[in-house]
C-alpha atoms as a PDB file:
ATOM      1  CA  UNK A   1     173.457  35.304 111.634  1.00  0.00           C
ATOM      2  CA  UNK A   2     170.746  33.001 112.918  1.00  0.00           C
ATOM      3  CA  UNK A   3     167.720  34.700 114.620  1.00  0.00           C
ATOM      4  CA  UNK A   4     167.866  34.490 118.365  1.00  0.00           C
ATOM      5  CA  UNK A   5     165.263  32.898 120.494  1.00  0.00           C
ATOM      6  CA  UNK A   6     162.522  35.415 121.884  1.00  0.00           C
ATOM      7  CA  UNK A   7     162.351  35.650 125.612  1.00  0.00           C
ATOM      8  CA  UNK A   8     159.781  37.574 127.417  1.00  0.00           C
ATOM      9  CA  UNK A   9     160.445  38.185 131.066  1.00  0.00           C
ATOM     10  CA  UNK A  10     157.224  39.320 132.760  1.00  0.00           C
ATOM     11  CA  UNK A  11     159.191  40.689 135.996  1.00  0.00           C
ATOM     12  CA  UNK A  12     162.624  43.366 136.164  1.00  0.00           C
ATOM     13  CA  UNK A  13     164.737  40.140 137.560  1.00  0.00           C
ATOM     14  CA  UNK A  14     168.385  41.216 138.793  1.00  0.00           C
ATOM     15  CA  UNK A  15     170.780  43.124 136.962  1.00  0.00           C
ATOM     16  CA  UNK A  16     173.219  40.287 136.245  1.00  0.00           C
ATOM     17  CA  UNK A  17     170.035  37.880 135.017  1.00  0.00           C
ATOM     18  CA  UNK A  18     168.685  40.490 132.686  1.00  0.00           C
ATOM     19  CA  UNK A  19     172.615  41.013 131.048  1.00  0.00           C
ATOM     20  CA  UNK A  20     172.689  37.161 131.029  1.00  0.00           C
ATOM     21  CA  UNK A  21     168.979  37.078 129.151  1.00  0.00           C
ATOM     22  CA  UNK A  22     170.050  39.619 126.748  1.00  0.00           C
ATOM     23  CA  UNK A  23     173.408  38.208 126.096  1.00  0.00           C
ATOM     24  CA  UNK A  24     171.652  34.614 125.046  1.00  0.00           C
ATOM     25  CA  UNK A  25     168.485  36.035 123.701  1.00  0.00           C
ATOM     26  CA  UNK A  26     166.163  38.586 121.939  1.00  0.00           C
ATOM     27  CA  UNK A  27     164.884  39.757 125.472  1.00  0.00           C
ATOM     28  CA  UNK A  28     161.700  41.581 125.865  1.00  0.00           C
ATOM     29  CA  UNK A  29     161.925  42.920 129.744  1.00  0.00           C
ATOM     30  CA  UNK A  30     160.255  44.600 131.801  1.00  0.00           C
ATOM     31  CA  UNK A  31     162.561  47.417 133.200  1.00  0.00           C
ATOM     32  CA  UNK A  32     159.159  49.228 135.214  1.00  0.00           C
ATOM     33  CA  UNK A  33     158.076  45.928 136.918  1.00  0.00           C
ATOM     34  CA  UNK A  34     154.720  46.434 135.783  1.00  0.00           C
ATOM     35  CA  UNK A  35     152.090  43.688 136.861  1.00  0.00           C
ATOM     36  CA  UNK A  36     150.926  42.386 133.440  1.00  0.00           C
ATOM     37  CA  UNK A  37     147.318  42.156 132.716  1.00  0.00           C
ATOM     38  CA  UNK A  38     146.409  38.447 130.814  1.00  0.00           C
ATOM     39  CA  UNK A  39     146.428  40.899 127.657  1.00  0.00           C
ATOM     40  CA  UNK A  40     149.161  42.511 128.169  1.00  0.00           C
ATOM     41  CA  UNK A  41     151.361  39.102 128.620  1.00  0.00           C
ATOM     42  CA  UNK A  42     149.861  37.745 125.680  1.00  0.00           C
ATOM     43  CA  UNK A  43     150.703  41.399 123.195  1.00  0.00           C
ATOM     44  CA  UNK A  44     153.715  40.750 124.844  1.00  0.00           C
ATOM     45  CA  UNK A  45     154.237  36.770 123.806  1.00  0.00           C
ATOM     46  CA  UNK A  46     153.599  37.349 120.198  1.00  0.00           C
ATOM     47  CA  UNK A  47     156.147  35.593 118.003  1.00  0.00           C
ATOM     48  CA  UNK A  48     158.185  34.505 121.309  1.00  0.00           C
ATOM     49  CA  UNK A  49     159.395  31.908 122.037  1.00  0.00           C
ATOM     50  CA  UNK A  50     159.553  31.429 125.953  1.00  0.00           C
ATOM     51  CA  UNK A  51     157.920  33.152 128.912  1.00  0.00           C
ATOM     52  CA  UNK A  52     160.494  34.072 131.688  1.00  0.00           C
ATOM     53  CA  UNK A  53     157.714  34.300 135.128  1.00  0.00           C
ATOM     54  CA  UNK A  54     157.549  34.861 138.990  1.00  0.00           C
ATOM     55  CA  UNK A  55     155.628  33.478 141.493  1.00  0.00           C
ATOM     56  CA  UNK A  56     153.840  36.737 141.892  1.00  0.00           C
ATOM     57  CA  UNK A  57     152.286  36.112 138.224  1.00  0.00           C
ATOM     58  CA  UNK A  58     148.918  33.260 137.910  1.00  0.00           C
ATOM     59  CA  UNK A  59     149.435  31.258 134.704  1.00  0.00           C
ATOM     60  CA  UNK A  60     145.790  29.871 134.688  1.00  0.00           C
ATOM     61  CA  UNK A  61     144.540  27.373 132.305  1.00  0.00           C
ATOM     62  CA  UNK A  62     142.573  30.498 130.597  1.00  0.00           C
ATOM     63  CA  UNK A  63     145.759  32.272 130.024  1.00  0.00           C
ATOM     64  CA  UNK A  64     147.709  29.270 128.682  1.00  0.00           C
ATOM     65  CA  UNK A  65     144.910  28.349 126.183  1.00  0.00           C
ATOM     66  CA  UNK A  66     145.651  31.939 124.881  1.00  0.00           C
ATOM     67  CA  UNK A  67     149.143  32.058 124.727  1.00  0.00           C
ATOM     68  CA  UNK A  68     151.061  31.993 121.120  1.00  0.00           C
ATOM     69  CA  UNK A  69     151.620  28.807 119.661  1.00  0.00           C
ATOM     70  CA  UNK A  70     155.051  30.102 119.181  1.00  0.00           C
ATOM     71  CA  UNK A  71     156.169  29.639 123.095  1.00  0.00           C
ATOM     72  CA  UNK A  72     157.515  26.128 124.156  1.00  0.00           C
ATOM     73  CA  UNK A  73     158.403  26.561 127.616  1.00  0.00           C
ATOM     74  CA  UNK A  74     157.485  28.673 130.674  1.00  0.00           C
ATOM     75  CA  UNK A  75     160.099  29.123 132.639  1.00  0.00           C
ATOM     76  CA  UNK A  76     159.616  30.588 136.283  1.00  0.00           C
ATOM     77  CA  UNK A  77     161.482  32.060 138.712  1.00  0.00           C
ATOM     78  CA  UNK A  78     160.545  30.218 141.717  1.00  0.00           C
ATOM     79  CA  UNK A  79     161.037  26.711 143.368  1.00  0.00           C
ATOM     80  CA  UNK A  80     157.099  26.738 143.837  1.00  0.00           C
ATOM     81  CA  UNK A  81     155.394  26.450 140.938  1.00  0.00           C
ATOM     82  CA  UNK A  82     151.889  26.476 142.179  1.00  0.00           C
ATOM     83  CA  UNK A  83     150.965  29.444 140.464  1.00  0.00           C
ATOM     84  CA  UNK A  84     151.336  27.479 136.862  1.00  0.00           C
ATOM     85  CA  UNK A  85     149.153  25.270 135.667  1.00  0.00           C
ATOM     86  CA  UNK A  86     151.218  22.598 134.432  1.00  0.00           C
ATOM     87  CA  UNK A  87     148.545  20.148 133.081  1.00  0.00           C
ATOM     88  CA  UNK A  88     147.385  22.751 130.968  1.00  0.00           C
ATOM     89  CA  UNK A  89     150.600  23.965 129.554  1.00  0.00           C
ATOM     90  CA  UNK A  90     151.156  20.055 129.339  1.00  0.00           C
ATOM     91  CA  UNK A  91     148.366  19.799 127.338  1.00  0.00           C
ATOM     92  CA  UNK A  92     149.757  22.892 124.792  1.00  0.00           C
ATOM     93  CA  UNK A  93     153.065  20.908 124.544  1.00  0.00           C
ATOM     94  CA  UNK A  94     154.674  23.615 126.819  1.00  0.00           C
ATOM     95  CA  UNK A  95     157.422  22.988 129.400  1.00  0.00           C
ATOM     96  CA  UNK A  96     157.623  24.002 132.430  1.00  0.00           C
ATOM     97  CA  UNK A  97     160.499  24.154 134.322  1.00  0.00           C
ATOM     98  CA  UNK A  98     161.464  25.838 138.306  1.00  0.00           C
ATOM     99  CA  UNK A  99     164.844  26.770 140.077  1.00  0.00           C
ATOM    100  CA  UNK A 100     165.487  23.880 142.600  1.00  0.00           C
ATOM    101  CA  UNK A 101     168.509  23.524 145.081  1.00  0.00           C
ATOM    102  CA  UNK A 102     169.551  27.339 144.712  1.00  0.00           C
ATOM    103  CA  UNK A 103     167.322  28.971 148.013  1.00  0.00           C
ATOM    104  CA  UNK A 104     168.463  26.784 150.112  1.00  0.00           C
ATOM    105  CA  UNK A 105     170.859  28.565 152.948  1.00  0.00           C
ATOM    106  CA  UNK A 106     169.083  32.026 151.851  1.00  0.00           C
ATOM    107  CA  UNK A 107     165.663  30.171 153.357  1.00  0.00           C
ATOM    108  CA  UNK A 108     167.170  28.304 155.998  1.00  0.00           C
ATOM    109  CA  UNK A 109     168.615  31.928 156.837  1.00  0.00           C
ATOM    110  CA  UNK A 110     165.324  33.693 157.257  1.00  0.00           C
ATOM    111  CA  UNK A 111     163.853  31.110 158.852  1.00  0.00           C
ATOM    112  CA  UNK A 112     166.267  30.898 161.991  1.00  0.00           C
ATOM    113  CA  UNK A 113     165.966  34.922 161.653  1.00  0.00           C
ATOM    114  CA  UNK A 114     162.417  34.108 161.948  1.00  0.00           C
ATOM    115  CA  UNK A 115     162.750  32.087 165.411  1.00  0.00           C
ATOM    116  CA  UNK A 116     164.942  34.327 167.110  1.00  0.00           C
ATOM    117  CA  UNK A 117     163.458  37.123 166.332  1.00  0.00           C
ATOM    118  CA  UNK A 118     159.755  35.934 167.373  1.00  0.00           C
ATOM    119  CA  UNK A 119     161.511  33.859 170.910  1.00  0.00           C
ATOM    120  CA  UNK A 120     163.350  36.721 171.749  1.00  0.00           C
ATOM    121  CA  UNK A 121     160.904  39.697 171.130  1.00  0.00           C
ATOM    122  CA  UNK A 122     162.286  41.676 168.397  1.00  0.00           C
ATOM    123  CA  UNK A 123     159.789  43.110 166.967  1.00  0.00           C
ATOM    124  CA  UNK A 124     158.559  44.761 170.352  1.00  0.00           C
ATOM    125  CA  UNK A 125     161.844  45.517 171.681  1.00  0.00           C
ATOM    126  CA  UNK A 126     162.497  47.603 167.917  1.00  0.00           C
ATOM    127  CA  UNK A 127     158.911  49.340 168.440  1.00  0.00           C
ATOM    128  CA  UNK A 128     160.091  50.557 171.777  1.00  0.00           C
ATOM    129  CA  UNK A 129     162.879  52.348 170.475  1.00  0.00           C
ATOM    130  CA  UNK A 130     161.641  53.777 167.123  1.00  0.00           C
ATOM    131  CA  UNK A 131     158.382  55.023 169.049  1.00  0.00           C
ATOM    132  CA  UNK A 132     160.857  56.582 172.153  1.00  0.00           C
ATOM    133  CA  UNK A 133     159.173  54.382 174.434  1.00  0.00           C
ATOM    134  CA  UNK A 134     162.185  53.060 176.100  1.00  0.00           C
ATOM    135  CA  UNK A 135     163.271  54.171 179.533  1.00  0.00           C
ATOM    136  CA  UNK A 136     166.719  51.758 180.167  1.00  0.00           C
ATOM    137  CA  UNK A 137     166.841  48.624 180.627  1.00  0.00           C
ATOM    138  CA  UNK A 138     164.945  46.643 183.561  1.00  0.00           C
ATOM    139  CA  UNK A 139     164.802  43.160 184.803  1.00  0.00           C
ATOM    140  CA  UNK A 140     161.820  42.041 183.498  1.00  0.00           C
ATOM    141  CA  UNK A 141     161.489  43.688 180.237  1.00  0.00           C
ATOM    142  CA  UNK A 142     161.055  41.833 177.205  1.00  0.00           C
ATOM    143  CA  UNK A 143     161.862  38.776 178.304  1.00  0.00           C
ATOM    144  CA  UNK A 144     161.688  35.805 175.624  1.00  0.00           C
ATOM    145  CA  UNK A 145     162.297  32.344 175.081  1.00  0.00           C
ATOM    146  CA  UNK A 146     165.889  30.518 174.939  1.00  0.00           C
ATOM    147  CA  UNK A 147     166.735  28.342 171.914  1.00  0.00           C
ATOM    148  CA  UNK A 148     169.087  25.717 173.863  1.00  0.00           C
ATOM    149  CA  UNK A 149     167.988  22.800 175.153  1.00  0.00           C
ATOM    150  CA  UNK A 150     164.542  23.445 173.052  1.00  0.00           C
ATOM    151  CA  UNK A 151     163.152  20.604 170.620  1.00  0.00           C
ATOM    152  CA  UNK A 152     162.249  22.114 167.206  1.00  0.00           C
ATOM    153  CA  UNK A 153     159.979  19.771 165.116  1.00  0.00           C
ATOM    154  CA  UNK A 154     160.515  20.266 161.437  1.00  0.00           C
ATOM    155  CA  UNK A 155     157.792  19.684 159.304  1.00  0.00           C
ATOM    156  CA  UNK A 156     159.550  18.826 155.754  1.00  0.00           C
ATOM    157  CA  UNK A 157     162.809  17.550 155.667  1.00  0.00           C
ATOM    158  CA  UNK A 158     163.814  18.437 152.501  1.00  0.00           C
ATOM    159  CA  UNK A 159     166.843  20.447 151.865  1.00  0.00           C
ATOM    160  CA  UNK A 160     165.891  23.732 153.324  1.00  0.00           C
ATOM    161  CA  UNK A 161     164.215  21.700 155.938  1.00  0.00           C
ATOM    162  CA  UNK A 162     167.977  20.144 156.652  1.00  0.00           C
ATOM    163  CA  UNK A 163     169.533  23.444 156.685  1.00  0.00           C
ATOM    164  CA  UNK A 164     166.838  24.770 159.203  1.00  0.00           C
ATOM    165  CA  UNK A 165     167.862  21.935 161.035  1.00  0.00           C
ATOM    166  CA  UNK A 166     171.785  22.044 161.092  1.00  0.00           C
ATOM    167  CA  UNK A 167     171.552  25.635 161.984  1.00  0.00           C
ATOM    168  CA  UNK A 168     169.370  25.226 164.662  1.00  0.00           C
ATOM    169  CA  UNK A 169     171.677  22.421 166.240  1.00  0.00           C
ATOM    170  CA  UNK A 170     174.514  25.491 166.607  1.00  0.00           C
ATOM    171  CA  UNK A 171     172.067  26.766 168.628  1.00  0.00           C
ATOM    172  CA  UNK A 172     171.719  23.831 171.076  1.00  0.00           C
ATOM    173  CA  UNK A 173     168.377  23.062 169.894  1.00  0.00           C
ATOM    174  CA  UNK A 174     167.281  19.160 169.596  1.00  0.00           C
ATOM    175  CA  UNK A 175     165.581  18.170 166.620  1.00  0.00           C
ATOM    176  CA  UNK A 176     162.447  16.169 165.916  1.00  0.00           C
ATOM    177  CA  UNK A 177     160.839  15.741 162.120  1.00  0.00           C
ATOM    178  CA  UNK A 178     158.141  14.504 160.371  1.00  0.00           C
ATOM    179  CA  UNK A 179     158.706  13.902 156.489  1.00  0.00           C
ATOM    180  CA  UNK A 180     156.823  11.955 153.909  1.00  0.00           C
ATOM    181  CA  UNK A 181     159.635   9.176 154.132  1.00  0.00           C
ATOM    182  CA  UNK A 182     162.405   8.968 156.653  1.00  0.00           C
ATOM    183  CA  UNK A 183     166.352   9.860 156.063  1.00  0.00           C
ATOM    184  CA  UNK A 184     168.614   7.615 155.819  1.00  0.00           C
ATOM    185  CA  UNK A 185     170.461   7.548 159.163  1.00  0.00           C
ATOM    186  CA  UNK A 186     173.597   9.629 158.452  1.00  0.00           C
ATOM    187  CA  UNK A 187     171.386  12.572 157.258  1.00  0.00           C
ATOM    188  CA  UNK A 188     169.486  12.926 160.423  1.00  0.00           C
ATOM    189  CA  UNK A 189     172.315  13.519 162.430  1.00  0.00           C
ATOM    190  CA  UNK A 190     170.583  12.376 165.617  1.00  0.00           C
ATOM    191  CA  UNK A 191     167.214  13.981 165.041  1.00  0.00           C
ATOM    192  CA  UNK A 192     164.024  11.804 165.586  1.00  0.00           C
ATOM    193  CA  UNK A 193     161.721  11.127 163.148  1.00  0.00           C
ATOM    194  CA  UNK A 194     158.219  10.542 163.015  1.00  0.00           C
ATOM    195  CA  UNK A 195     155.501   8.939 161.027  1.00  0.00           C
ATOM    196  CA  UNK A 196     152.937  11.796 160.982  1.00  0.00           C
ATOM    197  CA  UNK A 197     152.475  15.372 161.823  1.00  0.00           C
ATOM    198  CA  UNK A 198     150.218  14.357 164.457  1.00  0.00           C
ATOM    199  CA  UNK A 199     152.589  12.369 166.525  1.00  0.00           C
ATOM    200  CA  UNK A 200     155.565  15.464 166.135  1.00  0.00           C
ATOM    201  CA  UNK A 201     153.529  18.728 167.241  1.00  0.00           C
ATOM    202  CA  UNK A 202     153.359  17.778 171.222  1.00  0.00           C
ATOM    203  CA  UNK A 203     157.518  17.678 170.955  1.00  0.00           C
ATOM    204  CA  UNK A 204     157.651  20.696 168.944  1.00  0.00           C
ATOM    205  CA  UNK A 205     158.118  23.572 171.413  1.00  0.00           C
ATOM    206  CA  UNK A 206     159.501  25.537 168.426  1.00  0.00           C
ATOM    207  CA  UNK A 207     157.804  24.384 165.147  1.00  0.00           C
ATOM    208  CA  UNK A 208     158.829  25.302 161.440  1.00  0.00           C
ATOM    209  CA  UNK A 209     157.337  24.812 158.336  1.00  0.00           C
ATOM    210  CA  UNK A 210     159.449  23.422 155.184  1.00  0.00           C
ATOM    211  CA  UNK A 211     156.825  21.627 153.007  1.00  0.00           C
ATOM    212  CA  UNK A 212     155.134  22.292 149.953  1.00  0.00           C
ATOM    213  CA  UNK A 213     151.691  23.402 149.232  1.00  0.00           C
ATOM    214  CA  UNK A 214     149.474  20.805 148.271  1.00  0.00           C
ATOM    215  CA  UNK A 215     146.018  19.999 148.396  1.00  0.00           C
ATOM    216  CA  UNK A 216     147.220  17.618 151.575  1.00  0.00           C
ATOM    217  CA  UNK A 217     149.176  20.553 153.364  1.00  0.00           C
ATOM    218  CA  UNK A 218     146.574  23.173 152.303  1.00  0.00           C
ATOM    219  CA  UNK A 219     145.468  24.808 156.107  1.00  0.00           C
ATOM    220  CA  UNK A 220     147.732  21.900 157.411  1.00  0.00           C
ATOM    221  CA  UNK A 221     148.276  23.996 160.598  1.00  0.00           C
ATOM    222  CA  UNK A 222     144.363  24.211 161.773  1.00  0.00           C
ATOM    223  CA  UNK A 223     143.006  24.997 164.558  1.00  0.00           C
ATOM    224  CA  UNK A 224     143.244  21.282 165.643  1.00  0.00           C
ATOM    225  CA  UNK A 225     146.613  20.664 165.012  1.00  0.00           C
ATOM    226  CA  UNK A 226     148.262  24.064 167.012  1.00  0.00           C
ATOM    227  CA  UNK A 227     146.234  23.293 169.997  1.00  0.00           C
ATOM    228  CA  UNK A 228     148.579  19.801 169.958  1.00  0.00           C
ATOM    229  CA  UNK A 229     151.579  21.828 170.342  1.00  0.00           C
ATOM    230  CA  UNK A 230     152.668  22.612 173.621  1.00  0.00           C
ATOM    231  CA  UNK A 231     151.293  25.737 175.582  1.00  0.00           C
ATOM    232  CA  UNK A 232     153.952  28.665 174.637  1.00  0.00           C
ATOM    233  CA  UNK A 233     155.568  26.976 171.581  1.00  0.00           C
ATOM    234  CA  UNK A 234     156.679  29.427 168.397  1.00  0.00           C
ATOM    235  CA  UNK A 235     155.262  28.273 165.158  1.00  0.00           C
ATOM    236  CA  UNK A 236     157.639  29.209 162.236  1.00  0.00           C
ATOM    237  CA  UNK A 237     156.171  29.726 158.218  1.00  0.00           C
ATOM    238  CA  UNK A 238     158.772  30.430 155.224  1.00  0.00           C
ATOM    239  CA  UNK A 239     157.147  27.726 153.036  1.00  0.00           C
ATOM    240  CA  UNK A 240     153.657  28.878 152.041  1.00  0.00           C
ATOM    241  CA  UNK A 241     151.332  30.776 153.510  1.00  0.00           C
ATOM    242  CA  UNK A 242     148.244  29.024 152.065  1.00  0.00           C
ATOM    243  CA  UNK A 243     149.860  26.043 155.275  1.00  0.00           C
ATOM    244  CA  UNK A 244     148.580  27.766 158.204  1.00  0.00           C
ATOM    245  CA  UNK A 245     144.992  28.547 159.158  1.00  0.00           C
ATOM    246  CA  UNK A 246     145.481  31.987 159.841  1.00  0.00           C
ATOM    247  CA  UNK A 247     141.843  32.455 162.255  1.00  0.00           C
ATOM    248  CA  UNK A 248     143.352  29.772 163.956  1.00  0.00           C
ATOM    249  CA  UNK A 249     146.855  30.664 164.228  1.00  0.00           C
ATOM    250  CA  UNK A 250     145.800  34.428 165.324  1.00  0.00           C
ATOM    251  CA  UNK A 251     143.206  33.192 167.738  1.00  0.00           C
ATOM    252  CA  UNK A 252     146.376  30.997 169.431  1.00  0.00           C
ATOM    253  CA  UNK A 253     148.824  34.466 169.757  1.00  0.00           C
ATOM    254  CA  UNK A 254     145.872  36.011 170.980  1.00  0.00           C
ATOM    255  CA  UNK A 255     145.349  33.345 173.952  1.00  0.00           C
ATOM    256  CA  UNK A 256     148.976  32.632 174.196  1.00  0.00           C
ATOM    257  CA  UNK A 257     148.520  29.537 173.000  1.00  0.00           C
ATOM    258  CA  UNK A 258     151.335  30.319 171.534  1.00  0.00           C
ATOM    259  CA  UNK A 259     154.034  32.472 172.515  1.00  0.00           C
ATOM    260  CA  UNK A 260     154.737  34.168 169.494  1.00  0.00           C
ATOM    261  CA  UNK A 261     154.878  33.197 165.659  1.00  0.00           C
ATOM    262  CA  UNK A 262     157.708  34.097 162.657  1.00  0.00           C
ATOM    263  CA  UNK A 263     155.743  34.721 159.139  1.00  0.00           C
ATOM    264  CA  UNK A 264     157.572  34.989 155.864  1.00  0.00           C
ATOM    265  CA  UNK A 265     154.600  33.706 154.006  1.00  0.00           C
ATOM    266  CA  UNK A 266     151.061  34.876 154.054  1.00  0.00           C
ATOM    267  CA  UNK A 267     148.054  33.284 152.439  1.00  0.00           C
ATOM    268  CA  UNK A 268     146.823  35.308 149.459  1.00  0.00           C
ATOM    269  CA  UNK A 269     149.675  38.212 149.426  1.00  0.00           C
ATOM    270  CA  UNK A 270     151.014  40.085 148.548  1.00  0.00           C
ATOM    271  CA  UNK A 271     147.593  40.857 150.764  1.00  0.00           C
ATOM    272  CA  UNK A 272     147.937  39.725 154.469  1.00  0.00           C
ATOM    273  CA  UNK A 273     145.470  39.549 157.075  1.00  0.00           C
ATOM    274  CA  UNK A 274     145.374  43.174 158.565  1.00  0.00           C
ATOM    275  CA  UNK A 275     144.814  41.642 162.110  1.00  0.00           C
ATOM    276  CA  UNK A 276     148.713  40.314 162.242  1.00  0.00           C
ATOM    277  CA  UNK A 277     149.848  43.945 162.199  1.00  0.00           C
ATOM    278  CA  UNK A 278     147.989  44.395 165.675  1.00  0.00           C
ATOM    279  CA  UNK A 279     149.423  41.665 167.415  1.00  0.00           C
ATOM    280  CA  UNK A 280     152.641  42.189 168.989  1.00  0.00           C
ATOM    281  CA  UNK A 281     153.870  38.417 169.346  1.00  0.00           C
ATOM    282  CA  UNK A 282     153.530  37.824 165.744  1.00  0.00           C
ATOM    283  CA  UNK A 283     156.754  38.934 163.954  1.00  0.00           C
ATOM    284  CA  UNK A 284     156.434  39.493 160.947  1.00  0.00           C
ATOM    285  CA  UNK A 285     158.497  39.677 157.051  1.00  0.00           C
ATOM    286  CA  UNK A 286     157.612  40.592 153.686  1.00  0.00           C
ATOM    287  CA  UNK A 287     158.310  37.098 151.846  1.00  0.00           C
ATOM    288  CA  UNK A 288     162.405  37.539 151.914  1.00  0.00           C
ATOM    289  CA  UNK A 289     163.178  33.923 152.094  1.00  0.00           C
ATOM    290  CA  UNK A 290     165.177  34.091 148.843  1.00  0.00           C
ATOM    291  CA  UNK A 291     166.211  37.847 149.474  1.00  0.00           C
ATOM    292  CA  UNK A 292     169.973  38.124 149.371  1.00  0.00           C
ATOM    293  CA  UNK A 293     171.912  38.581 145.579  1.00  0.00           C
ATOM    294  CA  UNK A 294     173.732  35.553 145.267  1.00  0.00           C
ATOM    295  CA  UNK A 295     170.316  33.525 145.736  1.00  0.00           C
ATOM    296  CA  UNK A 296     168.390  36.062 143.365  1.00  0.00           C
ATOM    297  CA  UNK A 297     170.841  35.980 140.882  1.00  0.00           C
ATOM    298  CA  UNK A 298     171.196  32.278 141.317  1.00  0.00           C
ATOM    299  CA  UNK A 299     167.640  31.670 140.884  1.00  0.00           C
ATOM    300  CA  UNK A 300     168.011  33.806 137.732  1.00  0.00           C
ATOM    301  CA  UNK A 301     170.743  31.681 135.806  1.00  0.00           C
ATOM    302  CA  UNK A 302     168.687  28.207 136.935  1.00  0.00           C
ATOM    303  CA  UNK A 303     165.783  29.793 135.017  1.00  0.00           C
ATOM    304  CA  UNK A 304     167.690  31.067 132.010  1.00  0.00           C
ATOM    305  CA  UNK A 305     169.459  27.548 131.996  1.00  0.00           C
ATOM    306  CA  UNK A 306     166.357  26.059 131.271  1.00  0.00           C
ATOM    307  CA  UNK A 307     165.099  28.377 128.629  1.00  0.00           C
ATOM    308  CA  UNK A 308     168.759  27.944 126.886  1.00  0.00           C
ATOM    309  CA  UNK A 309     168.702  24.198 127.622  1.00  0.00           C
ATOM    310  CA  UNK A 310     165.317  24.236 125.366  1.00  0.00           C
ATOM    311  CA  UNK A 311     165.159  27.377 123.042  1.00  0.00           C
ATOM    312  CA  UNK A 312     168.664  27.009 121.809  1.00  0.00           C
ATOM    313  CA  UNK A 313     170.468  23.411 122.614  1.00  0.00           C
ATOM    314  CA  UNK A 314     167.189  21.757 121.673  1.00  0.00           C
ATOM    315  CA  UNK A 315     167.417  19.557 124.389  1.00  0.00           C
ATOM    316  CA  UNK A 316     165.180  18.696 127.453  1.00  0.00           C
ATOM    317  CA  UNK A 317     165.481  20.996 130.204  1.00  0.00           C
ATOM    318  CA  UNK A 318     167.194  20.041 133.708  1.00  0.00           C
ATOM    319  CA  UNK A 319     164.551  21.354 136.015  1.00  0.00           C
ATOM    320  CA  UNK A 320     161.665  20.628 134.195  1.00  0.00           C
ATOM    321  CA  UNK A 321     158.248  19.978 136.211  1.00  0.00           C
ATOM    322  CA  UNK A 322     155.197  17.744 135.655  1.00  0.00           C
ATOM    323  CA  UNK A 323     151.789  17.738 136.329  1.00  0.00           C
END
């Protein structure tokens, strides 16, 4: 019987994915979810073959220069790949390869979670309840923001970006974008486009985020930019945290600038800014985006997919990425 392929996964994935690794390969999991030290990855790597990752784990140049001359691709679990560095596993002849077109409505999802639940108070009106602060209902209390008749300004229309966008439309909201290139008529479905971020955030009285990180987008959401949206608007994050300028976005909810914010993403977490757990118009989520099982498990088989594409049908894998 021919040896199998040597797969180390450096996260417990779902149950399903893990049966599906160990089904295809000699698997070498993680079953505590133990962060791995550099060392620890590498004692690990020995004699593999391929490195099974999540976004939560840096794959730095240092670590890559380290790594076994025995792995050939690094597959992670994650659209974003940020936390690779591709030119230097380039470099090492290693492939890298992500888990596109699978988070799509599970993102989208979160997202208009997101914007209802920062227009319309949530996270106050829960607070009241689980602290027995609530004494019946009044006229005035809580009162939020309506969705219909709004204009949400998209920044990235991508997929997810699309999805944000039908949903919101059920909602009666009217929708305004700025991507790198336009859509092709038919897919905007009536929204308006526009050539630069600049030019959107004075329509956007709801904004949310759908692009990438990049050194372009990096603190894309200064303190310049939110003081272009209009006074009271809701600024929406589920792409990256590293997007938003969080002194500047904190300073707005403070000054009600802004009405209220919805954070999936935080720059540098799993750490996030202790001053968003003080403010009561910022509501806030643990990076769920992807959080439901069909999108976990989904993510799962995309990765393992690649791995098999490479590791055992010696071909070139269908997600790979490039420097």
């Amino acid at each position: 019987m021919a040896k199998r392929p040597v797969v180390v996964a450096t996260r417990h994935f779902p149950e399903a994915v893990e049966a599906r690794l160990q089904a295809l390969f000699d698997a070498r999991l993680n079953p505590e979810d133990n962060a791995l030290s550099n060392e620890e990855l590498i004692a690990r790597a020995q004699g593999a073959d391929g490195l099974m990752v999540a976004a939560t784990g840096k794959v730095d140049a240092d670590l890559i220069a380290r790594l076994p001359q025995s792995i050939r691709i690094i597959a992670t679990f994650s659209v974003g790949y940020e936390h690779i560095d591709v030119a230097a596993a380039e470099r090492r002849g290693i492939l890298v390869t992500n888990t596109p077109d699978v988070l799509t409505d599970a993102t989208a999802e979160i997202a208009l979670l997101l914007l209802l639940g920062a227009a319309r108070r949530a996270h106050e009106g829960a607070a009241m309840l689980r602290q027995a602060q609530w004494t019946g209902w009044t006229p005035t209390q809580l009162m939020g923001i309506g969705l219909t008749g709004k204009r949400l300004g998209i920044v990235g229309m991508g997929r997810i970006g699309q999805a944000m966008a039908q949903r919101a439309r059920a909602n009666g909201m009217e929708i305004h974008y700025y991507n790198r290139t336009r859509l092709p008529v038919e897919q905007e479905q009536g929204a308006t486009y526009y050539s630069t971020v600049e030019a959107l955030l004075p329509q956007a009285q709801f904004l949310s985020l759908h692009c990438p990180l990049t050194p372009q987008t990096t603190k894309l959401m200064d303190a310049r930019r939110i003081a272009m949206l209009p006074n009271g608007a809701v600024l929406v994050n589920t792409a990256r945290g590293g997007i938003v300028d969080d002194d500047a976005l904190i300073a707005a909810l403070k000054s009600g600038k802004l009405a209220a914010a919805g954070l999936d993403v935080f720059d540098g977490e799993p750490k996030v800014d202790p001053r968003y757990f003080a403010i009561e118009n910022a509501f806030i989520l643990p990076h769920m985006g992807s959080a439901t099982i069909e999108t976990r498990n989904a993510m799962g088989f995309r990765a393992i997919e690649n791995l098999k594409t490479v590791l055992i049908d010696g071909k070139q894998p269908p997600h790979r990425v490039m420097a």
